[in-house]
C-alpha atoms as a PDB file:
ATOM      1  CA  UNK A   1     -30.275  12.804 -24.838  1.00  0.00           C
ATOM      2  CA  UNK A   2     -29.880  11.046 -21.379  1.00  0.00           C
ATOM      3  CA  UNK A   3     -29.272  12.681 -17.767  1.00  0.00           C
ATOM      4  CA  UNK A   4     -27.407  11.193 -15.352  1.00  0.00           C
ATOM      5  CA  UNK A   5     -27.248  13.094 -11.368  1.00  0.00           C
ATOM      6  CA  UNK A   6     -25.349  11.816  -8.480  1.00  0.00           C
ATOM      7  CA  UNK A   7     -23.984  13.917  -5.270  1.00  0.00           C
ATOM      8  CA  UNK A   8     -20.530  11.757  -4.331  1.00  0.00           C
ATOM      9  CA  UNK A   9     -20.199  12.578  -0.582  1.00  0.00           C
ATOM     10  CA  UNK A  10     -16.292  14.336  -0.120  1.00  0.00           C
ATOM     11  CA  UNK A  11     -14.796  16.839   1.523  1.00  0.00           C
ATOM     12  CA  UNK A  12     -12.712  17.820  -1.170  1.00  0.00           C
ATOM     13  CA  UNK A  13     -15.381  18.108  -4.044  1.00  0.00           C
ATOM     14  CA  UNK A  14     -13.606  21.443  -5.196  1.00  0.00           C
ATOM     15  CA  UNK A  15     -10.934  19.959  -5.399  1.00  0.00           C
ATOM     16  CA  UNK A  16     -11.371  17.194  -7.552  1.00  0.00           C
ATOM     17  CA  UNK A  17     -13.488  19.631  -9.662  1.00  0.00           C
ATOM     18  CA  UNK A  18     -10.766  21.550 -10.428  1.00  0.00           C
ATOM     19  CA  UNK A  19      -8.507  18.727 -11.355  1.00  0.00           C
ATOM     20  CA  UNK A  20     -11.142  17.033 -14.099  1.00  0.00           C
ATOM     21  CA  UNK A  21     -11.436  20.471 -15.184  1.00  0.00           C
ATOM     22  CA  UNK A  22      -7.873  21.141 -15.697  1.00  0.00           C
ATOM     23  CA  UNK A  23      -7.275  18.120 -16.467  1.00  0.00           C
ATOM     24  CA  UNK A  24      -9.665  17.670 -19.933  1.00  0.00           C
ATOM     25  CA  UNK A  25      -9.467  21.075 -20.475  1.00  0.00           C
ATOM     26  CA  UNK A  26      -6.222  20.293 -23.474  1.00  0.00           C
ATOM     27  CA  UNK A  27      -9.384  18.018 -25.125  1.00  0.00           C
ATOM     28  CA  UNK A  28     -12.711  19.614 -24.532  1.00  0.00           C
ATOM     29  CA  UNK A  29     -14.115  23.220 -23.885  1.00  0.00           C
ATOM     30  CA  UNK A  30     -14.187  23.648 -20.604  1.00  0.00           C
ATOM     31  CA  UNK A  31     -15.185  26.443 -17.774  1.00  0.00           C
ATOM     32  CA  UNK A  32     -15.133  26.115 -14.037  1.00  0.00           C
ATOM     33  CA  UNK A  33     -14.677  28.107 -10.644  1.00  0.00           C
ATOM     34  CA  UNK A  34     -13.903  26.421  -7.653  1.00  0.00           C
ATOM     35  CA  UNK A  35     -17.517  25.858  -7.318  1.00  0.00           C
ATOM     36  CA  UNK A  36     -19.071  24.854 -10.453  1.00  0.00           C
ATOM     37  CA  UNK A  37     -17.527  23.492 -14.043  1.00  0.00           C
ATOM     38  CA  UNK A  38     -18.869  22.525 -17.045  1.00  0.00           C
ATOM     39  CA  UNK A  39     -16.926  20.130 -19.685  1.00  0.00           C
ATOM     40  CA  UNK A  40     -18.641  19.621 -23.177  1.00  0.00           C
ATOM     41  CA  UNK A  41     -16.658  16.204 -24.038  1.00  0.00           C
ATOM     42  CA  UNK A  42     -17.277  14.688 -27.607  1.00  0.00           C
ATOM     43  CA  UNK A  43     -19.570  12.240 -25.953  1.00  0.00           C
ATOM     44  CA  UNK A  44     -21.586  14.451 -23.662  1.00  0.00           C
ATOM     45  CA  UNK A  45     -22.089  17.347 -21.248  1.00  0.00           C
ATOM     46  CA  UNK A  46     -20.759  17.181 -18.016  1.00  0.00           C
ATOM     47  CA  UNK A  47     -21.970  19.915 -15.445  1.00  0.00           C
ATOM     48  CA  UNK A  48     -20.412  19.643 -11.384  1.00  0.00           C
ATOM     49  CA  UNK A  49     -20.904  21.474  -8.564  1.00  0.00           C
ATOM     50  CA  UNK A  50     -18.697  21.099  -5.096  1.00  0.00           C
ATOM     51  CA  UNK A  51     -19.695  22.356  -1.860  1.00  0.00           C
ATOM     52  CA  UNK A  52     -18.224  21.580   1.694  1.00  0.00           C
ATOM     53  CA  UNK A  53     -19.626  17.806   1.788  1.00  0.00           C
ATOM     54  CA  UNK A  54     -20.123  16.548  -1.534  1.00  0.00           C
ATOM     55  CA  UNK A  55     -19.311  16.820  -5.397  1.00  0.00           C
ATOM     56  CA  UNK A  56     -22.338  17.042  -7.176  1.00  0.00           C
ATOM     57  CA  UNK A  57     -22.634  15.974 -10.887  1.00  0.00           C
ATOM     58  CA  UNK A  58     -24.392  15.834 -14.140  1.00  0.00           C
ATOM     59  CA  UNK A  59     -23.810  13.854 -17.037  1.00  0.00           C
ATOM     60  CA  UNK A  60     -26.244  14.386 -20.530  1.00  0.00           C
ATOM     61  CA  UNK A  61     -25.286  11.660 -23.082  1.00  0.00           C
ATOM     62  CA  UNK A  62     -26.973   9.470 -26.070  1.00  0.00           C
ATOM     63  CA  UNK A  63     -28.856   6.972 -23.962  1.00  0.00           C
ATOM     64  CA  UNK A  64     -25.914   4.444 -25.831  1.00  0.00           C
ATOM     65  CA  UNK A  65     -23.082   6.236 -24.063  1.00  0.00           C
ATOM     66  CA  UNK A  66     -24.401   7.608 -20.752  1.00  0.00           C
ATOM     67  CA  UNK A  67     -23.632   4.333 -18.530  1.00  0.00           C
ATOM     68  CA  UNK A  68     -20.014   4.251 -20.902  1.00  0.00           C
ATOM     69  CA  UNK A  69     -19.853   7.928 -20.014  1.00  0.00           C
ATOM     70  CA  UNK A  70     -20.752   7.609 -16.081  1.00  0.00           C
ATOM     71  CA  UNK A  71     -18.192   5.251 -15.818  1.00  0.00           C
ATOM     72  CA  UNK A  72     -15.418   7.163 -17.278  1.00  0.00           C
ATOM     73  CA  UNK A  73     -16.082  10.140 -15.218  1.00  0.00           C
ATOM     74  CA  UNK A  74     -16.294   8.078 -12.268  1.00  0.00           C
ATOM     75  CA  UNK A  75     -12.688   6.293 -12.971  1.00  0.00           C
ATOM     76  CA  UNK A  76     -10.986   9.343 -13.537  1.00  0.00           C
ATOM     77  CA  UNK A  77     -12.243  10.953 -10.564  1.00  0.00           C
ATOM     78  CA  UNK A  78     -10.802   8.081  -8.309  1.00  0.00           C
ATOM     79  CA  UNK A  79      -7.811   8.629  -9.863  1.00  0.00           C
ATOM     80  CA  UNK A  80      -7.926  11.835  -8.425  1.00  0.00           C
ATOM     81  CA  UNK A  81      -9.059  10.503  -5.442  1.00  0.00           C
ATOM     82  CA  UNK A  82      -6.585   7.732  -4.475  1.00  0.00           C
ATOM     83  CA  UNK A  83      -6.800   8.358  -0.442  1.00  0.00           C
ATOM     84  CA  UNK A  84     -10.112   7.855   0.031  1.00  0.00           C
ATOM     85  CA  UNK A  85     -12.632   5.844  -1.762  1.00  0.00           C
ATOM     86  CA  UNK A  86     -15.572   7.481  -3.933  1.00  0.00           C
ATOM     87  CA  UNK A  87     -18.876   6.289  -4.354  1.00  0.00           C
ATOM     88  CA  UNK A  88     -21.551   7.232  -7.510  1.00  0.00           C
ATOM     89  CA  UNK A  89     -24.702   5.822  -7.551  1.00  0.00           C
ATOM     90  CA  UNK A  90     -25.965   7.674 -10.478  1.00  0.00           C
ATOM     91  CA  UNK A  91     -29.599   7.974 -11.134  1.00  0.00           C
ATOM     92  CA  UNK A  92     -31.837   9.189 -13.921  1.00  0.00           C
ATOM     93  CA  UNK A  93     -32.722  12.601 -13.756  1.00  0.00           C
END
């Protein structure tokens, strides 16, 4: 497995936590508090953590899926986040 970190800087990292939580919580296992979640997808583990200036995340993946995977945690965050504009830059961990 492959691990994937980037902080996305955002005031409303809880926020947008709690709506990829809720949101592929009717597909995958899923726990979160305003603070922290955790969403074991088919394809990989993805761990976040929100605090006032930044959503924090973690992606562990098959080294064949993790840049698939990054990406399609990253589009449906901007979803989410249509008023302002995100940025990843994710790194190996």
């Amino acid at each position: 497995m492959s691990v994937a970190v980037t902080r996305v800087p955002t005031a409303h990292a809880s926020r947008y936590l709690q709506q990829l939580c809720k949101h592929w919580s009717h597909k995958f296992p899923v726990e979160f508090t305003p603070d922290n979640g955790r969403i074991e997808m088919s394809a990989g583990v993805l761990i976040l953590d929100a605090d006032a200036e930044s959503l924090g995340l973690q992606l562990t993946a098959e080294p064949d899926n993790l840049e698939r995977m990054e990406g399609v945690v990253a589009d449906h965050l901007k979803r989410f986040a249509f008023r302002e504009e995100l940025v990843f830059d994710w790194k190996p961990a």
